[in-house]
Protein backbone atom coordinates (compact mmCIF):
# COMPACT_ATOMS: atom_id res chain seq x y z
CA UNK A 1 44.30 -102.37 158.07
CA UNK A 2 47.86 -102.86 157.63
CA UNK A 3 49.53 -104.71 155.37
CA UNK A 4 53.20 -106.75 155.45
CA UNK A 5 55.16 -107.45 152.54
CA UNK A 6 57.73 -110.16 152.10
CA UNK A 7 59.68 -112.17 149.34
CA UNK A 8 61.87 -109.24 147.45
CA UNK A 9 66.04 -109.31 146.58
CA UNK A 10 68.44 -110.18 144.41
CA UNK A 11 68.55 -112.45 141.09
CA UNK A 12 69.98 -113.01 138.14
CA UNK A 13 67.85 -112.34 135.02
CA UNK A 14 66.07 -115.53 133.56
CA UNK A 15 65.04 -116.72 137.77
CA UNK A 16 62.30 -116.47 139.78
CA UNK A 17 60.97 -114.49 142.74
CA UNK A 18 57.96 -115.12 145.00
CA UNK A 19 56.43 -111.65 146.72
CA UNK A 20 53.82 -112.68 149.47
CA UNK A 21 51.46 -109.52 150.96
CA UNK A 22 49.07 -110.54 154.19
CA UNK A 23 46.90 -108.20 155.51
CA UNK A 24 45.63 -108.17 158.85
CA UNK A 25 43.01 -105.80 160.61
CA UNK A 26 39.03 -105.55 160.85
CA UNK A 27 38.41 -106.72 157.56
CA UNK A 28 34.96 -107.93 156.29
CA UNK A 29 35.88 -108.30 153.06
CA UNK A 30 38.62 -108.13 150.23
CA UNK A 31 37.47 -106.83 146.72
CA UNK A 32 40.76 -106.38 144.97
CA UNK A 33 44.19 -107.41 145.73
CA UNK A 34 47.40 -106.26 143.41
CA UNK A 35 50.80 -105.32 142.98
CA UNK A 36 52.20 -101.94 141.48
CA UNK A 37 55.73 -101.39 141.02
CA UNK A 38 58.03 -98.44 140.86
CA UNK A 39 61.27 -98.14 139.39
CA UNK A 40 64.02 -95.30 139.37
CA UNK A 41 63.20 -92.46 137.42
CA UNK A 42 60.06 -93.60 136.21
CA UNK A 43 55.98 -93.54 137.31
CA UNK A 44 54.17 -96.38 139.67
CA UNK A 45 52.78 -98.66 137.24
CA UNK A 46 50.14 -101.69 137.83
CA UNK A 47 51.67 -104.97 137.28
CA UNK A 48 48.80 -106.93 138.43
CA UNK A 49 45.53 -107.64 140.30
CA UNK A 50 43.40 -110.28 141.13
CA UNK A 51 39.81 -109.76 142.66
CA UNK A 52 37.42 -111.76 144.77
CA UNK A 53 36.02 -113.83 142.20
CA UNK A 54 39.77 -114.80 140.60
CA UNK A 55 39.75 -112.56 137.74
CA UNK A 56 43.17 -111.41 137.14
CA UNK A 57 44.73 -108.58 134.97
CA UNK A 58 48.36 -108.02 134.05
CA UNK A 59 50.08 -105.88 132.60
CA UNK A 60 51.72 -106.31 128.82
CA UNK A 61 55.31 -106.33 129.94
CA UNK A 62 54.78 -109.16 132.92
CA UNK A 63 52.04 -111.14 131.42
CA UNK A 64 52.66 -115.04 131.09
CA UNK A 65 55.70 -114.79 133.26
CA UNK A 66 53.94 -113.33 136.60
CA UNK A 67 51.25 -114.95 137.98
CA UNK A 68 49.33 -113.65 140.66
CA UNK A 69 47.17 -115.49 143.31
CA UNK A 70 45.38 -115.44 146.75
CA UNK A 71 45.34 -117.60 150.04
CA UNK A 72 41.59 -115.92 151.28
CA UNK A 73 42.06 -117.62 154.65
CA UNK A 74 45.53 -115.95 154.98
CA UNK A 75 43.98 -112.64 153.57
CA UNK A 76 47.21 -113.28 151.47
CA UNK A 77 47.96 -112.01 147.89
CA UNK A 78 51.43 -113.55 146.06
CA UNK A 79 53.26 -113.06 143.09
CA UNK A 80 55.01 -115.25 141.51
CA UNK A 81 57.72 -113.58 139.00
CA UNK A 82 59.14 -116.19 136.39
CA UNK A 83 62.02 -115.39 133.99
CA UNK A 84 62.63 -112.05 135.62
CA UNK A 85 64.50 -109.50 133.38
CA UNK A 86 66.64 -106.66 133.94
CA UNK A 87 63.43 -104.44 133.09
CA UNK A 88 61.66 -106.00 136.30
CA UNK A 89 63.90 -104.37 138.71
CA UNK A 90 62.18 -102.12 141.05
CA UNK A 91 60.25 -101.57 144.41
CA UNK A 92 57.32 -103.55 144.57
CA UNK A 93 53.53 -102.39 146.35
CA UNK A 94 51.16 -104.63 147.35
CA UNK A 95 47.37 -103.03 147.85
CA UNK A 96 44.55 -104.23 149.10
CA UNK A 97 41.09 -102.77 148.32
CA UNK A 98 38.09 -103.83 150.22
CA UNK A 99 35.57 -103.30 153.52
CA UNK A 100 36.38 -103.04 157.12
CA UNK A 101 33.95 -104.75 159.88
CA UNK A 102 32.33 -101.51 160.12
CA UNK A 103 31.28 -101.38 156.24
CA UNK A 104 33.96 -98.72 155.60
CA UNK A 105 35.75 -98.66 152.07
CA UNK A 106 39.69 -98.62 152.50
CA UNK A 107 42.94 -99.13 149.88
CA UNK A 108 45.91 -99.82 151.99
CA UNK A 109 49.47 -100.22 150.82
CA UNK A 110 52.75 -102.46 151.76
CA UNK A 111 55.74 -100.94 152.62
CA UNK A 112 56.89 -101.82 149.30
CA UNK A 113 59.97 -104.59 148.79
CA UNK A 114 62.84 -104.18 146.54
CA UNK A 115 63.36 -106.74 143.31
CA UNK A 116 66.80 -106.17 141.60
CA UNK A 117 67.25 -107.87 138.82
CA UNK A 118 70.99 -108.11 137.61
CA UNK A 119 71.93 -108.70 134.08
């Protein structure tokens, strides 16, 4: 299962960015589909996740100005990131939890993509 990120680069604080994440391989099924994020000096976090019936979680610092969503034909996860602030800036990792056609459990990452945010 591999998975191919897209979407990251440069804004000024108070625009938008839209990260896209497809996954492709023998894939029955998706159960979970998120972003983390990592930014210098400091631990991964979870900024969101979404899973196969729509429920979504975000974190405190993103939530009502990230919005995460899913294109289940695509095998697609997005986020959208609204009034982005200088806090937001770091590399971005899509995951992907779910089964492969041969009823195997797998989490598989993006390569990540860099957001920087400039004041």
């Amino acid at each position: 299962v591999q998975l191919v990120e897209s979407g990251g680069g440069l804004v000024q604080a108070g625009g938008s960015l839209r990260l896209s994440c497809a996954a492709s391989g023998r894939i029955s099924r998706l159960n979970v589909m998120g972003w983390d994020r990592q930014a210098p000096g400091k631990e991964r976090e979870s900024v969101a996740t979404i899973d196969r019936d729509g429920i979504t979680n975000y974190a405190d610092s993103v939530q009502g100005r990230f919005i995460i969503s899913t294109d289940n034909a695509k095998k697609t996860v997005y986020l959208q990131m609204n009034n982005l602030q200088y806090e937001d800036t770091a590399v971005y990792y899509c995951f992907v939890d779910g089964l492969t056609e041969w009823s195997t459990g797998f989490r598989s990452w993006g390569q990540g993509t860099q957001v920087t945010v400039t004041q």
